[in-house]
PDB file of N, CA and C in Angstrom:
ATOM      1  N   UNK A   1      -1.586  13.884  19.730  1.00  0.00           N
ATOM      2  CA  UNK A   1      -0.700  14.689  18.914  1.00  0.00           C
ATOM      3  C   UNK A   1      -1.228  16.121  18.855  1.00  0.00           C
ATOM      4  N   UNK A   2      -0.585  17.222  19.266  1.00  0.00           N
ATOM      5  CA  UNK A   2      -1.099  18.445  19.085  1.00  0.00           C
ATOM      6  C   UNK A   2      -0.381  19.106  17.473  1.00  0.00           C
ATOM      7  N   UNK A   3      -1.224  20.049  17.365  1.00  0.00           N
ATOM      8  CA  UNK A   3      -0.707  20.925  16.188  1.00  0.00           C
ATOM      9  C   UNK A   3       0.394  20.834  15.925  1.00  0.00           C
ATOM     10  N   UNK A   4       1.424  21.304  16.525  1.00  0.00           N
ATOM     11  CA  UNK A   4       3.028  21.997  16.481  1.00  0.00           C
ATOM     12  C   UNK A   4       3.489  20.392  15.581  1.00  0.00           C
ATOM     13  N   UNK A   5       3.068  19.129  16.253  1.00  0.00           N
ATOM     14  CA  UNK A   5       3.861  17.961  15.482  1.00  0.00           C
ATOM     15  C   UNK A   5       3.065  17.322  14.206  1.00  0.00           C
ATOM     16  N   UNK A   6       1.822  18.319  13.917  1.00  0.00           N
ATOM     17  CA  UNK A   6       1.405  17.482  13.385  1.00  0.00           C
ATOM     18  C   UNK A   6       2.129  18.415  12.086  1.00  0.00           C
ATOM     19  N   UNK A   7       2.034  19.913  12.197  1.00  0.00           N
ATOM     20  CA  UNK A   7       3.052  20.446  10.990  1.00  0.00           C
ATOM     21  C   UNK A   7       4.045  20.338  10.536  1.00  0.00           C
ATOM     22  N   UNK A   8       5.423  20.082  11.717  1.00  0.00           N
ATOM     23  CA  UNK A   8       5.784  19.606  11.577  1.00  0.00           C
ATOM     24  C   UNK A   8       6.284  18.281  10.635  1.00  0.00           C
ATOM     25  N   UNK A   9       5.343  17.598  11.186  1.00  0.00           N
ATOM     26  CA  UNK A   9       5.213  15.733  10.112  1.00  0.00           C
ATOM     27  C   UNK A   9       4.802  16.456   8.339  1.00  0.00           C
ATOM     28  N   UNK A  10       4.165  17.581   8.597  1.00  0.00           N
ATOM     29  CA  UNK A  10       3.516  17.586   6.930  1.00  0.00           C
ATOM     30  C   UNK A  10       4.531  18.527   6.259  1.00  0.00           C
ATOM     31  N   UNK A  11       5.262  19.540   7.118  1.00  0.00           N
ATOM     32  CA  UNK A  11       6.491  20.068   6.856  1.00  0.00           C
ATOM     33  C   UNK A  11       7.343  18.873   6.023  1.00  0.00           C
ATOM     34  N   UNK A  12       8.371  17.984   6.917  1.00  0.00           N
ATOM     35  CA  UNK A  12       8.826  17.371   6.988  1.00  0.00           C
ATOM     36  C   UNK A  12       8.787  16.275   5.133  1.00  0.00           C
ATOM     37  N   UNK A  13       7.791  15.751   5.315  1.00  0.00           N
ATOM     38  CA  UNK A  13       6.730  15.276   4.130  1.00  0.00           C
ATOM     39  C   UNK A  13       6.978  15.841   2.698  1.00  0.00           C
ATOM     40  N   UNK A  14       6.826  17.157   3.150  1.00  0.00           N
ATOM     41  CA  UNK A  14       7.025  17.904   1.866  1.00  0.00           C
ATOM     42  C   UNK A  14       7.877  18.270   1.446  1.00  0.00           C
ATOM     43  N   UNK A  15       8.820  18.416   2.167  1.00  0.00           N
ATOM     44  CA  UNK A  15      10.066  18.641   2.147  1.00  0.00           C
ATOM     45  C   UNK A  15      10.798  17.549   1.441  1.00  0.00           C
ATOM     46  N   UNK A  16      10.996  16.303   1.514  1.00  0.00           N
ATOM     47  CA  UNK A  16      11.240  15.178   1.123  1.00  0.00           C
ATOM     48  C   UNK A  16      10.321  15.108  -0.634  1.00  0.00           C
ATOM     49  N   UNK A  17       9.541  14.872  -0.111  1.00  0.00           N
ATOM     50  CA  UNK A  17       8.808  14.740  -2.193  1.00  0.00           C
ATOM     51  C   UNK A  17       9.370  16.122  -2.883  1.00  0.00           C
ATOM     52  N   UNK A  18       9.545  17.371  -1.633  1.00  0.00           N
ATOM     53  CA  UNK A  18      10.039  18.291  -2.961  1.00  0.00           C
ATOM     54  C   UNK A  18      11.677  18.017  -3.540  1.00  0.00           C
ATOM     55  N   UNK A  19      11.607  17.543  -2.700  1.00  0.00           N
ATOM     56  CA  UNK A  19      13.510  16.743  -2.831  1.00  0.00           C
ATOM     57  C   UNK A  19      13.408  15.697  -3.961  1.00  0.00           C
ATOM     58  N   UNK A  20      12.596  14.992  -3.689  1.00  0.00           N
ATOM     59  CA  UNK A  20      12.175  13.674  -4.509  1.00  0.00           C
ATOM     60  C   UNK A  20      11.734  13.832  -5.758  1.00  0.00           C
ATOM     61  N   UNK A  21      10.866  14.947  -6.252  1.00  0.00           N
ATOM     62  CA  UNK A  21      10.283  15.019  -7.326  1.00  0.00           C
ATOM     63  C   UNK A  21      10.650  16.084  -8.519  1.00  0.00           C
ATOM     64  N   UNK A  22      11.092  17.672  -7.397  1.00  0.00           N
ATOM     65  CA  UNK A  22      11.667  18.910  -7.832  1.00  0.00           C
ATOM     66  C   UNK A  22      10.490  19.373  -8.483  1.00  0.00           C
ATOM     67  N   UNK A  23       9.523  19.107  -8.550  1.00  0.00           N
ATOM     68  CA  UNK A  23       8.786  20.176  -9.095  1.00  0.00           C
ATOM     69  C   UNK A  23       7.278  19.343  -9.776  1.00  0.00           C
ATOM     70  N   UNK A  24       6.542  19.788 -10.120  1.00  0.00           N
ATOM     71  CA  UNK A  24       4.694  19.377 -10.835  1.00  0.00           C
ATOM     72  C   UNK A  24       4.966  20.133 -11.862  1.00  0.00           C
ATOM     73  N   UNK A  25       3.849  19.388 -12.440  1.00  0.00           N
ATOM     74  CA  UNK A  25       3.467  20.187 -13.427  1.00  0.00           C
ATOM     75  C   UNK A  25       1.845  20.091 -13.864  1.00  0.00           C
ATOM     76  N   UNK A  26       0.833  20.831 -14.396  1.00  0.00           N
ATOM     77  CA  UNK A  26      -0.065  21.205 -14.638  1.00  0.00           C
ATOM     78  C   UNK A  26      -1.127  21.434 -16.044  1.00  0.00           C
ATOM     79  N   UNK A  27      -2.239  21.486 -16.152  1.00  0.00           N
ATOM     80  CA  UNK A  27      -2.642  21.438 -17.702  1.00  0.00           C
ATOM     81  C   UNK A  27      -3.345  22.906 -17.625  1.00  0.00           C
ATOM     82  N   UNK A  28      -3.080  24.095 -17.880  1.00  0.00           N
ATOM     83  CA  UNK A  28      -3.998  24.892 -17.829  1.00  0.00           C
ATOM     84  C   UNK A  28      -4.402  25.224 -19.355  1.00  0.00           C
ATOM     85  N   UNK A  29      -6.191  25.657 -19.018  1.00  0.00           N
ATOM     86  CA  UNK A  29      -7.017  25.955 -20.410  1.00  0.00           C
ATOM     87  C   UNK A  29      -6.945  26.993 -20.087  1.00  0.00           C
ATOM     88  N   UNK A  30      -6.561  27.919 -21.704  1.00  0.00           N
ATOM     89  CA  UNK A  30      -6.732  29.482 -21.914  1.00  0.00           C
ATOM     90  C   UNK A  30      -7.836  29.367 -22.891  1.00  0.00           C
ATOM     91  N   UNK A  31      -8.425  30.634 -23.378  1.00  0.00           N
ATOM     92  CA  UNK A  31      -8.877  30.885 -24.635  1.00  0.00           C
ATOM     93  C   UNK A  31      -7.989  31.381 -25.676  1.00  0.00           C
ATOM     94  N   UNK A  32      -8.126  30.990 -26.979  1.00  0.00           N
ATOM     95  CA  UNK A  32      -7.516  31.883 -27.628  1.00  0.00           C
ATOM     96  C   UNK A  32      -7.723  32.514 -28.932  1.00  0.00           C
ATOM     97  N   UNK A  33      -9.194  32.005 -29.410  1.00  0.00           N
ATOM     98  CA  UNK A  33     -10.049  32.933 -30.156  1.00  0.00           C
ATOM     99  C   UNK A  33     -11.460  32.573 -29.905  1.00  0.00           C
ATOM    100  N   UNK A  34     -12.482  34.149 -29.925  1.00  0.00           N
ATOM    101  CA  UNK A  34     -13.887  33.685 -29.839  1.00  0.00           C
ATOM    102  C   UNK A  34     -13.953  34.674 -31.033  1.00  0.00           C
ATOM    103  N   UNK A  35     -14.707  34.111 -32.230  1.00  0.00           N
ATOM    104  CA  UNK A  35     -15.402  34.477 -32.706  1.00  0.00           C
ATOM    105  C   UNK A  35     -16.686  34.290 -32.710  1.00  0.00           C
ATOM    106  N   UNK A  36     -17.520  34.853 -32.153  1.00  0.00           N
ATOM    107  CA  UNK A  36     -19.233  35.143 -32.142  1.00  0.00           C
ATOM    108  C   UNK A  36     -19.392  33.486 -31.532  1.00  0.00           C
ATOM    109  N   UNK A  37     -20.451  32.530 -31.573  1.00  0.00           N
ATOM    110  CA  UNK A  37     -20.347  31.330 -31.433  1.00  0.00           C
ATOM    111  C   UNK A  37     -19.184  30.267 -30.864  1.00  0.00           C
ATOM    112  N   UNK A  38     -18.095  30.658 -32.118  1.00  0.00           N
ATOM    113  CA  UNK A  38     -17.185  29.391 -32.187  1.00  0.00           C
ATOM    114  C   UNK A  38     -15.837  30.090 -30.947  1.00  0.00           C
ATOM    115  N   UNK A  39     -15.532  28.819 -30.760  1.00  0.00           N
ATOM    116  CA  UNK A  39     -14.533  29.392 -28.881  1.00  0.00           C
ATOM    117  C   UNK A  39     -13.380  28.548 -29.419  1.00  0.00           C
ATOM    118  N   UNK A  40     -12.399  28.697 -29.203  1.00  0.00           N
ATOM    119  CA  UNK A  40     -11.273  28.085 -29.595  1.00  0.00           C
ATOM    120  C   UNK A  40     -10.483  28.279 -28.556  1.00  0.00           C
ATOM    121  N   UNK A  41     -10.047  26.986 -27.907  1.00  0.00           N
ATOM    122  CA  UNK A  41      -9.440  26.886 -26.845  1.00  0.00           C
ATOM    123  C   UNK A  41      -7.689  25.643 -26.273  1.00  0.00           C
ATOM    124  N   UNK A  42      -7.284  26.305 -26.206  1.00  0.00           N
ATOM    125  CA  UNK A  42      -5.578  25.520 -25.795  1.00  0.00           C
ATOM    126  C   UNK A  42      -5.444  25.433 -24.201  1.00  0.00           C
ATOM    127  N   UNK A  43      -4.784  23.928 -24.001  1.00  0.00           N
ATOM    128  CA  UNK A  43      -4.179  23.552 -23.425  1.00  0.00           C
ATOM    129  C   UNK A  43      -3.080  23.692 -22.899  1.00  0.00           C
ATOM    130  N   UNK A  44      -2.197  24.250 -21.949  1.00  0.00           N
ATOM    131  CA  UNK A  44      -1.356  24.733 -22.102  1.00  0.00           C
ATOM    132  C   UNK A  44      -0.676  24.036 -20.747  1.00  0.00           C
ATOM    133  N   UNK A  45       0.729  23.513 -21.431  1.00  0.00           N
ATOM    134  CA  UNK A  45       1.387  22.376 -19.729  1.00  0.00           C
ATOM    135  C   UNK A  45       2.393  23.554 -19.078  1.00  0.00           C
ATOM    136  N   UNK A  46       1.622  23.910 -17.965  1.00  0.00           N
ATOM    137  CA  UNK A  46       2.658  24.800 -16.528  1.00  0.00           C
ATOM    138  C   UNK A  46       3.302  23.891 -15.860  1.00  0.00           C
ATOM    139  N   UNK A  47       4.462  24.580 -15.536  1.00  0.00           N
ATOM    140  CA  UNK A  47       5.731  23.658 -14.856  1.00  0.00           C
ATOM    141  C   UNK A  47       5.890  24.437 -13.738  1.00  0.00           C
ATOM    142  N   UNK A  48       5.635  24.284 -12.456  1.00  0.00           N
ATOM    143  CA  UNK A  48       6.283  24.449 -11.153  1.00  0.00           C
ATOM    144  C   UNK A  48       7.684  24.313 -10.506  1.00  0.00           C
ATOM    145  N   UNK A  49       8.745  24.588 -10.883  1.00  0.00           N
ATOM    146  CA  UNK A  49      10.101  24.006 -10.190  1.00  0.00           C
ATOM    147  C   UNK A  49      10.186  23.832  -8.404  1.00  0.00           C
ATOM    148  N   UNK A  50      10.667  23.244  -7.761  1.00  0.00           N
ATOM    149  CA  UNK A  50      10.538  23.554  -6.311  1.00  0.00           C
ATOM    150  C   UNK A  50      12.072  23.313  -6.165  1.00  0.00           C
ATOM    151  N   UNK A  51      12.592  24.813  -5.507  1.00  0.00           N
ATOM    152  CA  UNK A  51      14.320  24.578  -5.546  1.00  0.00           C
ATOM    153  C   UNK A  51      14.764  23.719  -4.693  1.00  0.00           C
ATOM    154  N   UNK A  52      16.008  23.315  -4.472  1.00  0.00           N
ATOM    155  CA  UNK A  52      16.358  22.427  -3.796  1.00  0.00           C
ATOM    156  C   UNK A  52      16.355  22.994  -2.168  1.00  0.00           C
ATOM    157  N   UNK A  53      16.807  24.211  -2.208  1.00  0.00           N
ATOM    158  CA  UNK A  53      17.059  25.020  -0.571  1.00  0.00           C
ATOM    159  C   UNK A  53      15.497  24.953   0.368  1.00  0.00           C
ATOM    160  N   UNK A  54      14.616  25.134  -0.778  1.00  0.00           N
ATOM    161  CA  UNK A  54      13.218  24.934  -0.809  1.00  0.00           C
ATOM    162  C   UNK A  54      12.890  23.853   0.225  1.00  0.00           C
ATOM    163  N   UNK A  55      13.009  22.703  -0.248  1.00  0.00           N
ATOM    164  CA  UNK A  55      12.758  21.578   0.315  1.00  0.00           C
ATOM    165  C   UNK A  55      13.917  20.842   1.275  1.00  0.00           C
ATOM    166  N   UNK A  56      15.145  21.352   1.197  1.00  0.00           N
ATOM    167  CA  UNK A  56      15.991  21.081   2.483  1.00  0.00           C
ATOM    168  C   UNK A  56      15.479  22.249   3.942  1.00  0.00           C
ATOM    169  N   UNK A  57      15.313  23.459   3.428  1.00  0.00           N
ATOM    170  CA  UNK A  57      14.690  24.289   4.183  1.00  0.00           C
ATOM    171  C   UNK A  57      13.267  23.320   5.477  1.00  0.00           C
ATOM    172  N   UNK A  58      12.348  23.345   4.541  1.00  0.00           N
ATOM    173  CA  UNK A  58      11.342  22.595   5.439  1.00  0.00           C
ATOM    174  C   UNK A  58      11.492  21.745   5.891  1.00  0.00           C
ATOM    175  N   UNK A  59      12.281  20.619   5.460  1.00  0.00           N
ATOM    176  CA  UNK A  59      12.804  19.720   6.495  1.00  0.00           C
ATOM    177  C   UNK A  59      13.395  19.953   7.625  1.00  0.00           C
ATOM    178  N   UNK A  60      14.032  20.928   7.429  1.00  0.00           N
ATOM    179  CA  UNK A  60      15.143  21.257   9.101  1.00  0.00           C
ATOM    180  C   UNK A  60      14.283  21.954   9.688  1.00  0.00           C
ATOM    181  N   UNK A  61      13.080  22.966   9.182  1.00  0.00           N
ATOM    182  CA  UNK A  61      11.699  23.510  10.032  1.00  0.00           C
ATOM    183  C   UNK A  61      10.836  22.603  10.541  1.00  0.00           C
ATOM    184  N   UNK A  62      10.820  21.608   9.750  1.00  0.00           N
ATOM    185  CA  UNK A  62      10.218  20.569  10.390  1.00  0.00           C
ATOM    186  C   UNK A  62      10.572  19.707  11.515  1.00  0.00           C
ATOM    187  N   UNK A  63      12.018  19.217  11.312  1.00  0.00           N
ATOM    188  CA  UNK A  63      12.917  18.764  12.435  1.00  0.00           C
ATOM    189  C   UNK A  63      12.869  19.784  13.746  1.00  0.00           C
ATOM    190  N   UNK A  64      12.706  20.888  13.687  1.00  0.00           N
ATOM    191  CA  UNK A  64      13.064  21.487  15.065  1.00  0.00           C
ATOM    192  C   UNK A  64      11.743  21.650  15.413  1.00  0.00           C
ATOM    193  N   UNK A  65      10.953  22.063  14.544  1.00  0.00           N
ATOM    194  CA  UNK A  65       9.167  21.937  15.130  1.00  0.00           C
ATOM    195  C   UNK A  65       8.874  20.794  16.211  1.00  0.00           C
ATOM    196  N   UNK A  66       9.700  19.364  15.877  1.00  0.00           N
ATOM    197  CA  UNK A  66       9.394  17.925  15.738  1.00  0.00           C
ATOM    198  C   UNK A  66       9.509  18.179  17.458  1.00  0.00           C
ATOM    199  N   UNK A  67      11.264  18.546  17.216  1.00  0.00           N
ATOM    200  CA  UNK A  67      12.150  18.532  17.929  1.00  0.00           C
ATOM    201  C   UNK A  67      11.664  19.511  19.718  1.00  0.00           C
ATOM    202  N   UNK A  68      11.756  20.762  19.283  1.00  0.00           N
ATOM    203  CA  UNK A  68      11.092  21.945  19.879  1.00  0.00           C
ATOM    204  C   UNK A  68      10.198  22.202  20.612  1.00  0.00           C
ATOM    205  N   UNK A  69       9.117  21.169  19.441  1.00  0.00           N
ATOM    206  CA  UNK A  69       7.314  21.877  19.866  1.00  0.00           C
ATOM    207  C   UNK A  69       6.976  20.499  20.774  1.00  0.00           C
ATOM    208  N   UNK A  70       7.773  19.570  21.122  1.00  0.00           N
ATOM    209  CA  UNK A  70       7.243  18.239  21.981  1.00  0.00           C
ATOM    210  C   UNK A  70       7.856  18.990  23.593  1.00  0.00           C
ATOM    211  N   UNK A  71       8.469  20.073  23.550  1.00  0.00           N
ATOM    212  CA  UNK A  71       8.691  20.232  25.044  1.00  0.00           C
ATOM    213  C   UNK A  71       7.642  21.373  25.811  1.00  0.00           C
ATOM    214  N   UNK A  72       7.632  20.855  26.791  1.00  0.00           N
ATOM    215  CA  UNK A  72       6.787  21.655  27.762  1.00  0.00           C
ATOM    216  C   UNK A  72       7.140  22.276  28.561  1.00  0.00           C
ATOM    217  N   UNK A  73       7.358  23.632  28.566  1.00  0.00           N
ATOM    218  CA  UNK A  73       7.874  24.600  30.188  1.00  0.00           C
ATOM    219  C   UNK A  73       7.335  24.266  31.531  1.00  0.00           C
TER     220      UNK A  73
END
């Protein structure tokens, strides 16, 4: 398997779970007071959306990669 199919396949891949799932989400720590010693700190849940064009997009990049990158001149 060379490169071109193997991106392809992970194109492809991702494209599908971003279809499948639409989006992650995340826990990020901020600070949000230090006084001298004491640190006071939040949790905070980030949301990623992944649009739909998004993930139909890489699939059809992936398909012609698949498609494309298996021929030889």
């Amino acid at each position: 398997m060379n490169a071109t199919r193997i991106i392809a396949i992970v194109l492809i891949i991702a494209g599908a779970l971003g279809l499948l799932y639409g989006g992650f989400s995340y826990m990020k720590d901020s600070k949000a007071i230090k006084l001298g010693s004491i640190e006071l700190s939040v949790k905070e849940r980030q949301t990623v959306n992944i649009p739909t064009w998004a993930g139909i997009g890489a699939i059809v990049v992936g398909g012609f990669l698949l498609v494309l990158g298996g021929k030889k001149s």
